[in-house]
C-alpha atoms as a PDB file:
ATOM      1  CA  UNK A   1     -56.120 -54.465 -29.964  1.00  0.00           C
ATOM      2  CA  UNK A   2     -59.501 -55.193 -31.718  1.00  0.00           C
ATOM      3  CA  UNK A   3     -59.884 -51.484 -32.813  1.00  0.00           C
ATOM      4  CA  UNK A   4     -57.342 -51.697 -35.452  1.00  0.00           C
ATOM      5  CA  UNK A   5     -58.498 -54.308 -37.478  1.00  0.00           C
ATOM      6  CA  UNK A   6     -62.080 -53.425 -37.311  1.00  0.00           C
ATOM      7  CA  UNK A   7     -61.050 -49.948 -38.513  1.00  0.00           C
ATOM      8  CA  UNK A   8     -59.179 -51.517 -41.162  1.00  0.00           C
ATOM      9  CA  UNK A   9     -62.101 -53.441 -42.673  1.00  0.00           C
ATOM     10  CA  UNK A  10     -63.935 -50.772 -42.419  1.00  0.00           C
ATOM     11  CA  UNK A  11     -61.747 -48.867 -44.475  1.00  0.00           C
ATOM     12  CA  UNK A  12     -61.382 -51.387 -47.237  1.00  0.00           C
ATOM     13  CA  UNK A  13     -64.742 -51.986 -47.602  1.00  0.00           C
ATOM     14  CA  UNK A  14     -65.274 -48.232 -47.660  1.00  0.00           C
ATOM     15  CA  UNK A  15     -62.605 -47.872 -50.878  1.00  0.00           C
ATOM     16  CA  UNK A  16     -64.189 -50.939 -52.384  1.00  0.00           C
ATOM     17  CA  UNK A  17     -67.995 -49.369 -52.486  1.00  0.00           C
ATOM     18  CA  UNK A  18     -66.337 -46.553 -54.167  1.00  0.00           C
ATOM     19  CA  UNK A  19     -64.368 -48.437 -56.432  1.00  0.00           C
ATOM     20  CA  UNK A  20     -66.932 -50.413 -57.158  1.00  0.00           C
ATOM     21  CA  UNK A  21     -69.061 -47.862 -57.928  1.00  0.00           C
ATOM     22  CA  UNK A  22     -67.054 -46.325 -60.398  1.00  0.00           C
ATOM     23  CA  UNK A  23     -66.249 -49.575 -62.088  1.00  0.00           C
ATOM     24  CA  UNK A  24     -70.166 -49.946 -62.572  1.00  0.00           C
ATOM     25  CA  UNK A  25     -70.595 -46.710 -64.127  1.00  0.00           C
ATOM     26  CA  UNK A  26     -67.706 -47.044 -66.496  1.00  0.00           C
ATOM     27  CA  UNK A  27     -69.770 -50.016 -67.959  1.00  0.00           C
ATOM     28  CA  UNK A  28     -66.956 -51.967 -67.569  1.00  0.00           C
ATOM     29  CA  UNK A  29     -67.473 -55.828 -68.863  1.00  0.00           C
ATOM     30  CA  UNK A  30     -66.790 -58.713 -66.571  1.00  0.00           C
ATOM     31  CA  UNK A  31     -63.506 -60.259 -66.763  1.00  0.00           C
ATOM     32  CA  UNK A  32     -63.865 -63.949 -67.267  1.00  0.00           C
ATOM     33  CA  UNK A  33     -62.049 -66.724 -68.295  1.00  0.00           C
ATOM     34  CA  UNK A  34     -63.454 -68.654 -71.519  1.00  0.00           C
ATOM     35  CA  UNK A  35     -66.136 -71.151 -70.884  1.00  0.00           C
ATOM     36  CA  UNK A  36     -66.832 -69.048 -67.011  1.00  0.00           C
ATOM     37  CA  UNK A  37     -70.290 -68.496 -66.496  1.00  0.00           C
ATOM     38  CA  UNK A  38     -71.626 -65.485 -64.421  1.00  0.00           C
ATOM     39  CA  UNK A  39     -74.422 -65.948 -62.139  1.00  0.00           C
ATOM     40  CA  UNK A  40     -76.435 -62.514 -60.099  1.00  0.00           C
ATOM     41  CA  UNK A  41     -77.540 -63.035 -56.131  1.00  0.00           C
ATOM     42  CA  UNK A  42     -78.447 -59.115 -56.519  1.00  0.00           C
ATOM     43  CA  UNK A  43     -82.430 -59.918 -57.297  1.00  0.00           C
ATOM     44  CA  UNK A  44     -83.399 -60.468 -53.874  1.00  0.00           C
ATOM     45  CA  UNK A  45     -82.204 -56.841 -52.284  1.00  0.00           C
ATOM     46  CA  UNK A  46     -83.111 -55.325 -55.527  1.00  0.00           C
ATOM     47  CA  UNK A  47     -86.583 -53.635 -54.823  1.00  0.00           C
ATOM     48  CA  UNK A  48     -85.305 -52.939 -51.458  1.00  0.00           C
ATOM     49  CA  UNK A  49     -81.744 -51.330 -52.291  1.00  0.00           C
ATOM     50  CA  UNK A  50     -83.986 -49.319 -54.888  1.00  0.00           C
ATOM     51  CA  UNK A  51     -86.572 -47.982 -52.229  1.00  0.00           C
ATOM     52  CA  UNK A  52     -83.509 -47.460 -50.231  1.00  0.00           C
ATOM     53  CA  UNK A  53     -81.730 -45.026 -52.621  1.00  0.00           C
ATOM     54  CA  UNK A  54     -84.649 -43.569 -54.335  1.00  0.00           C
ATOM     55  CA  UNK A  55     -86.024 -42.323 -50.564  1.00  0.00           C
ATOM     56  CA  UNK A  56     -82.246 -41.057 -49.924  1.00  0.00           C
ATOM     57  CA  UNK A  57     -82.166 -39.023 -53.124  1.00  0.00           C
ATOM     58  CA  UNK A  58     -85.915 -37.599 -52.210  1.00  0.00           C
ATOM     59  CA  UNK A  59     -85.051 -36.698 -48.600  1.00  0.00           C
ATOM     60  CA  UNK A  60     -81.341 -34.778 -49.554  1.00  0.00           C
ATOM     61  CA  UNK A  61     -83.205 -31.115 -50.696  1.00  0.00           C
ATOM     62  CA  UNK A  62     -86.378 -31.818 -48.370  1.00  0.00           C
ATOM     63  CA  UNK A  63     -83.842 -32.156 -45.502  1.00  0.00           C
ATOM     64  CA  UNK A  64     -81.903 -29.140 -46.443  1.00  0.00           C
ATOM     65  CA  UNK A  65     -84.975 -27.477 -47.032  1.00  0.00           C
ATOM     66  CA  UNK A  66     -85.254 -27.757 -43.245  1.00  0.00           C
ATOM     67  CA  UNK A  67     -82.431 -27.298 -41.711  1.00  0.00           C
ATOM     68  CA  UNK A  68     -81.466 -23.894 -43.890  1.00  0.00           C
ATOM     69  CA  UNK A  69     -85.024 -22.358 -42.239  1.00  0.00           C
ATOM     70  CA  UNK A  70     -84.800 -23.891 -38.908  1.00  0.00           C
ATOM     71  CA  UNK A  71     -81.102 -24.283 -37.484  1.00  0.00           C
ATOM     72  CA  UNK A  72     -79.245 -20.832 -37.760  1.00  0.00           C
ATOM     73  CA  UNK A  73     -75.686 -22.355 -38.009  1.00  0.00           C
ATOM     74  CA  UNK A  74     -74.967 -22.730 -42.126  1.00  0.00           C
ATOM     75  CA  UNK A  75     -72.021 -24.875 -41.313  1.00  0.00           C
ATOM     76  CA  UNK A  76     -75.167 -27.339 -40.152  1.00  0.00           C
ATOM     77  CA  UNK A  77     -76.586 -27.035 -43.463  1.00  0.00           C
ATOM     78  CA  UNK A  78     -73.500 -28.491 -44.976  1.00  0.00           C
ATOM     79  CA  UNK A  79     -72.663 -30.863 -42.368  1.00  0.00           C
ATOM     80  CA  UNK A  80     -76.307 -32.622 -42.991  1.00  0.00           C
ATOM     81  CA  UNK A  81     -75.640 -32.251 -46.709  1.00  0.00           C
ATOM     82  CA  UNK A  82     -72.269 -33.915 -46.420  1.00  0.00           C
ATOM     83  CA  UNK A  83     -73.758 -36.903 -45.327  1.00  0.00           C
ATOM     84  CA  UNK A  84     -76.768 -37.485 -46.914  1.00  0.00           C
ATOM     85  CA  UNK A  85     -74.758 -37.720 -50.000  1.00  0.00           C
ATOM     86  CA  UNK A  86     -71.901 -39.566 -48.887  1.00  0.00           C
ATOM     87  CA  UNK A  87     -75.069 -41.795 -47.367  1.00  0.00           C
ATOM     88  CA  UNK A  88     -76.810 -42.130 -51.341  1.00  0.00           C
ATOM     89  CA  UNK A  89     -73.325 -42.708 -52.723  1.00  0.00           C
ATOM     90  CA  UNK A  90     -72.789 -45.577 -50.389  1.00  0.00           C
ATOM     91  CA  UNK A  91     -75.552 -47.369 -51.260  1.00  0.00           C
ATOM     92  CA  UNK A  92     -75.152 -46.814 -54.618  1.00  0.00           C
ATOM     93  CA  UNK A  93     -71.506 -48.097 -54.193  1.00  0.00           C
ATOM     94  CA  UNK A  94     -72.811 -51.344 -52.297  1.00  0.00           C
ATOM     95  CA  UNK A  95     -75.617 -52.168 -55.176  1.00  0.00           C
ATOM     96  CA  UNK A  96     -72.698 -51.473 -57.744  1.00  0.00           C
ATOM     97  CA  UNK A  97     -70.609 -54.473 -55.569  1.00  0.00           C
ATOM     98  CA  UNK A  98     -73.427 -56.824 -55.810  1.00  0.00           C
ATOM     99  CA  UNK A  99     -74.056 -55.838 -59.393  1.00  0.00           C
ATOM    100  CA  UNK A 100     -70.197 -56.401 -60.633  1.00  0.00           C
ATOM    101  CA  UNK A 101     -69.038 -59.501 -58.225  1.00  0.00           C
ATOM    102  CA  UNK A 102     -71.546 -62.349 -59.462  1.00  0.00           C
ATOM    103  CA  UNK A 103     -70.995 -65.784 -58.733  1.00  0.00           C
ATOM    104  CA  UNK A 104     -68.385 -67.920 -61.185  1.00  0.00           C
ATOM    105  CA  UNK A 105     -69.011 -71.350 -62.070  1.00  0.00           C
ATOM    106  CA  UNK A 106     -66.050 -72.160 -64.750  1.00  0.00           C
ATOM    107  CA  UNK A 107     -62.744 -74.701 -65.008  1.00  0.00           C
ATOM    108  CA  UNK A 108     -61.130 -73.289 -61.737  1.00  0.00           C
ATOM    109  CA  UNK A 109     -63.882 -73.597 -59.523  1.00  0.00           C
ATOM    110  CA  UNK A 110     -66.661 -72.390 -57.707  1.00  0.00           C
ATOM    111  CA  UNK A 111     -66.222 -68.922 -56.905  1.00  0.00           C
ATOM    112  CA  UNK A 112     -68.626 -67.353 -54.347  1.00  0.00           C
ATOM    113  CA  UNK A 113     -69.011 -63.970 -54.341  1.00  0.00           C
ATOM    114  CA  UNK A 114     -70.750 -61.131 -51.985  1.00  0.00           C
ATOM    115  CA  UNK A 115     -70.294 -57.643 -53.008  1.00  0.00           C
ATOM    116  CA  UNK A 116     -66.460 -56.688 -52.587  1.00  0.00           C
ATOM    117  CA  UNK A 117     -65.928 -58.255 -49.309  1.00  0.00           C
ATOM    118  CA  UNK A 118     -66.304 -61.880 -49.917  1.00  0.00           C
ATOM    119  CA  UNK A 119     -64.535 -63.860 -52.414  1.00  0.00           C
ATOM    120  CA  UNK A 120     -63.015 -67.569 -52.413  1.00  0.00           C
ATOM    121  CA  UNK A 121     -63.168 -70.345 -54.474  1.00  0.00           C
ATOM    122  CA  UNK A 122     -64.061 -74.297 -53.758  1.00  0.00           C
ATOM    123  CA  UNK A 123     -62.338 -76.776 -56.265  1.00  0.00           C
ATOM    124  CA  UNK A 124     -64.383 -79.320 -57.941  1.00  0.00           C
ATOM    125  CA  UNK A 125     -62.020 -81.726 -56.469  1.00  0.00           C
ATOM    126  CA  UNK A 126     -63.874 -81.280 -53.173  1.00  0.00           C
ATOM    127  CA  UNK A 127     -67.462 -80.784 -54.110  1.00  0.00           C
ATOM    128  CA  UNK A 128     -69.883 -83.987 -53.835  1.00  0.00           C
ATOM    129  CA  UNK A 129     -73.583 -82.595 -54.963  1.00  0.00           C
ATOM    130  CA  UNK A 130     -75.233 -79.173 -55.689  1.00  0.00           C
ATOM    131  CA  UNK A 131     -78.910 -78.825 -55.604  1.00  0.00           C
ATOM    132  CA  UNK A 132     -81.186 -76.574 -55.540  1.00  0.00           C
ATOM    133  CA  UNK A 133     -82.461 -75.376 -52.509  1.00  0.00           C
ATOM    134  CA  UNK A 134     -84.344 -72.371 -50.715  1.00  0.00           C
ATOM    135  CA  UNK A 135     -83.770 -71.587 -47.563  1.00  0.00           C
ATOM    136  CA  UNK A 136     -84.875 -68.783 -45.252  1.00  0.00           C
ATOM    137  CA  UNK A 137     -83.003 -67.650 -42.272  1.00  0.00           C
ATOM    138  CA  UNK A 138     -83.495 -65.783 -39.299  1.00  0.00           C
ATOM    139  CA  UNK A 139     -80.828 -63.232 -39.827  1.00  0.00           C
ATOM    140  CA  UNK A 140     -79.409 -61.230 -42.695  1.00  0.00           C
ATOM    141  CA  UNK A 141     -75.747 -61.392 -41.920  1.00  0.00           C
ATOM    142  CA  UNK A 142     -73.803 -62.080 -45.053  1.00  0.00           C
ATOM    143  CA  UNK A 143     -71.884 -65.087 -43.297  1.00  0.00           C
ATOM    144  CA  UNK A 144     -73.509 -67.327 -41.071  1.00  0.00           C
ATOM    145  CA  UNK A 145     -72.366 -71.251 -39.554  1.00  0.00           C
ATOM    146  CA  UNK A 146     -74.975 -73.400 -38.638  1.00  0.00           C
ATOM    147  CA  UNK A 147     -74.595 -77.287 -37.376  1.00  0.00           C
ATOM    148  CA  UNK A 148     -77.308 -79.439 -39.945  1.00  0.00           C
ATOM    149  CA  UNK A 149     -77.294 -82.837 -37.975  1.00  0.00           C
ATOM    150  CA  UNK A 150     -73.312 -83.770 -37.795  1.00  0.00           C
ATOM    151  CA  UNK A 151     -72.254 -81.269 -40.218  1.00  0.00           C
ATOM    152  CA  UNK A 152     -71.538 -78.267 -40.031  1.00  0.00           C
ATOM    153  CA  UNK A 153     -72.918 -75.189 -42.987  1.00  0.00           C
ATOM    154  CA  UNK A 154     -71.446 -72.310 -44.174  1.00  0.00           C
ATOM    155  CA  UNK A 155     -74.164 -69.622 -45.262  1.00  0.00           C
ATOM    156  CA  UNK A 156     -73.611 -67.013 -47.511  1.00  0.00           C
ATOM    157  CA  UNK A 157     -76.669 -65.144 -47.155  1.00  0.00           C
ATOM    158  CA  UNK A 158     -78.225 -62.776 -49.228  1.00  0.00           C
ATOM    159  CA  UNK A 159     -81.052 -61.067 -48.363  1.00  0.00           C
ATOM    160  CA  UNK A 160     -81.653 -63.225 -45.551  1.00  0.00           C
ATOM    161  CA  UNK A 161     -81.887 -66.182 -48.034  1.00  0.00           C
ATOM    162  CA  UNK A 162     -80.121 -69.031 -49.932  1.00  0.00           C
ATOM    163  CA  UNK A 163     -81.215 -71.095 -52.854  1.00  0.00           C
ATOM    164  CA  UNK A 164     -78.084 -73.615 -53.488  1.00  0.00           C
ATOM    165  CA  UNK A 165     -76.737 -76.292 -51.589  1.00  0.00           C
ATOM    166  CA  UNK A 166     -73.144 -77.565 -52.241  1.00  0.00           C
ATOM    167  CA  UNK A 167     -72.120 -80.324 -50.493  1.00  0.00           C
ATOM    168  CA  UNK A 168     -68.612 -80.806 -49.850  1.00  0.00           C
ATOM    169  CA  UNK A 169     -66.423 -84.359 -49.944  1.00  0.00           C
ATOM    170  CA  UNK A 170     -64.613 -83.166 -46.880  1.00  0.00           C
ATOM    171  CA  UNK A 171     -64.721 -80.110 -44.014  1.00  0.00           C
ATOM    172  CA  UNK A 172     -62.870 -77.367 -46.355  1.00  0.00           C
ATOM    173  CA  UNK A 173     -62.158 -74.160 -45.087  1.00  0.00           C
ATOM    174  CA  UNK A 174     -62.295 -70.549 -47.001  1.00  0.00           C
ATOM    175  CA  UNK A 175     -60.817 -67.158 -46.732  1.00  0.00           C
ATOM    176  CA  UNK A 176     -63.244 -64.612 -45.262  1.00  0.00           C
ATOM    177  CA  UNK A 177     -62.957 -61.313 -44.091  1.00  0.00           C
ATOM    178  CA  UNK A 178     -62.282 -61.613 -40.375  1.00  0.00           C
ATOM    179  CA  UNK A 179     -59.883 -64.571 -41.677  1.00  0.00           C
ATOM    180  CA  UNK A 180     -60.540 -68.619 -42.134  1.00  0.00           C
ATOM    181  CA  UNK A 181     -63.972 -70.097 -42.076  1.00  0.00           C
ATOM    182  CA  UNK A 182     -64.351 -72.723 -39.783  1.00  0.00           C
ATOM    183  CA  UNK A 183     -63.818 -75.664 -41.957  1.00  0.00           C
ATOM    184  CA  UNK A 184     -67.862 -76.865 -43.238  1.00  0.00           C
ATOM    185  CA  UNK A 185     -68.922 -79.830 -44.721  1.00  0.00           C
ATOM    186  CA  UNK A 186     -71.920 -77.844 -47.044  1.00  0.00           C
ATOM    187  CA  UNK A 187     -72.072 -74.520 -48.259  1.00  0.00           C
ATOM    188  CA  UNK A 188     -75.465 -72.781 -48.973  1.00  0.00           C
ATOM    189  CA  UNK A 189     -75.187 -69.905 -51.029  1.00  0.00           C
ATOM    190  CA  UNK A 190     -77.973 -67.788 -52.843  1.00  0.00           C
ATOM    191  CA  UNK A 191     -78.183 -67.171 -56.975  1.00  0.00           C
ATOM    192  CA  UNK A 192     -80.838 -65.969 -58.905  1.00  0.00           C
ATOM    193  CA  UNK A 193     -80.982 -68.706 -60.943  1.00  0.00           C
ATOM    194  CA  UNK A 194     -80.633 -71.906 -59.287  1.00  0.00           C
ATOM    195  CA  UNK A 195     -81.572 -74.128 -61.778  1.00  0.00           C
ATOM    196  CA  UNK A 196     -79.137 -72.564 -64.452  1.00  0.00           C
ATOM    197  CA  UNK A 197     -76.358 -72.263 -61.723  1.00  0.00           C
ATOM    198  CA  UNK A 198     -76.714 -76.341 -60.634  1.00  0.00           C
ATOM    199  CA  UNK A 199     -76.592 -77.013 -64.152  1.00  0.00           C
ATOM    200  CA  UNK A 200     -73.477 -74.854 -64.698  1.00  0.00           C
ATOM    201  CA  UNK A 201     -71.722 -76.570 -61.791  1.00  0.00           C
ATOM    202  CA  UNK A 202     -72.652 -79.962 -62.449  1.00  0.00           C
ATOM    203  CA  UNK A 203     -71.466 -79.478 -65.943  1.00  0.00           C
ATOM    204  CA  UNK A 204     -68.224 -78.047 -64.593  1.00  0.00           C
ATOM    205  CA  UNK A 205     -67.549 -80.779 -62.062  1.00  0.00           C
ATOM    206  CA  UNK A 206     -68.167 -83.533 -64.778  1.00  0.00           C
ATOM    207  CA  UNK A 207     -65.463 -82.085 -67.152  1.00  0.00           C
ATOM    208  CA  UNK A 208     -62.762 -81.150 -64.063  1.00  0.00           C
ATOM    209  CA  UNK A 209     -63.198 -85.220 -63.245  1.00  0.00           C
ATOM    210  CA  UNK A 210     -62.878 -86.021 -66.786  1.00  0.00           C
ATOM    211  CA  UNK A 211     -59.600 -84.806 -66.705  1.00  0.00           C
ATOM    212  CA  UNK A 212     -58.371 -85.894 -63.449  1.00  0.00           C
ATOM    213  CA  UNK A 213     -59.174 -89.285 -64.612  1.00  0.00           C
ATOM    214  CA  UNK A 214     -57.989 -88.741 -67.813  1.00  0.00           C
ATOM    215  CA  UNK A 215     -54.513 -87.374 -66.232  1.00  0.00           C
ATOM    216  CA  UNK A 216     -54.792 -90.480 -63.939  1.00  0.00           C
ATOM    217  CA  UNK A 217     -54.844 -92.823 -66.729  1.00  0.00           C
ATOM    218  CA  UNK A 218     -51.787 -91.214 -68.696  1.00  0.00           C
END
């Protein structure tokens, strides 16, 4: 039955804007390991996310303003009120997910982030080239798989955009949340800082070789 497990992602994702919400407002530092580096996607739905909750926060007493001199019914009143905050809390819990999942480039692995729901990691063992790259696409979904000649991409979108290429040595496939990717040949992800974040993988892939080889030649 599809209703289940659509109602159960909707549920986690629910408890993970709140958690994440709360986790942002405790000022709580990332958790890294040493030599990790942290890279934002959030700069892209920034201004927009802002607009977004700064109009939410503006309508909440103009709309009860209204509805406590025109609808009669003062259950109504806190009905509408209800929701417009649990409405402003959401989206401060989703900016708090974008703001406390970046990107990690570090010994492990690339780790690709997107708020709370999307997390997985690609060894260095199986990526060939990262570049820089922007790309524009025609929707906003968060996950998107697109054929690029004979292979086959994995988008993780932000803000209807990507600015990294990663191309893989072979099709790999990662954990999303409706379950495996199909397996992709290049991933295109977005960071703020492309030029920093090639650099940081590059650098990362060159000392993960260095000690395959090294471990090879023992």
């Amino acid at each position: 039955m599809q209703v289940i497990p659509i109602l159960r992602r909707v549920a986690v994702m629910e408890a993970a804007m709140w958690r994440s919400m709360f986790v942002w407002l405790r000022r709580k530092p990332l958790t890294t390991a040493p030599g990790d580096e942290v890279f934002s996607y959030l700069g892209v739905v920034k201004p927009i996310l802002g607009v977004f909750i700064g109009l939410s926060a503006v309508e909440l007493p103009i709309f009860d303003l209204i509805i406590r001199n025109v609808v009669p019914w003062e259950p109504a009143r806190w009905i509408a009120l209800g929701l417009g905050v649990w409405g402003l809390l959401w989206m401060i819990g989703l900016f708090a997910s974008l703001k406390i999942n970046p990107h990690v480039v570090g010994a492990a692995g690339l780790r690709v982030r997107a708020g709370s729901t999307i997390d997985f990691t690609v060894d260095w063992a199986d990526v060939d080239t990262v570049s820089k790259a922007y790309r524009s696409l025609p929707s906003s979904k968060s996950v998107q798989v697109e054929q690029d000649g004979d292979r086959t991409v994995l988008n993780i979108v932000t803000g209807g955009q990507t600015s990294v290429d990663v191309r893989l040595r072979r099709p790999v496939s990662v954990g999303l949340p409706k379950g495996p990717s199909e397996p992709a040949e290049e991933l295109r992800l977005y960071a703020d800082d492309p030029d920093g974040f090639v650099r940081a993988c590059r650098r990362a892939a060159a000392a993960d070789h260095a000690i395959m080889r090294h471990a090879q030649e023992s």
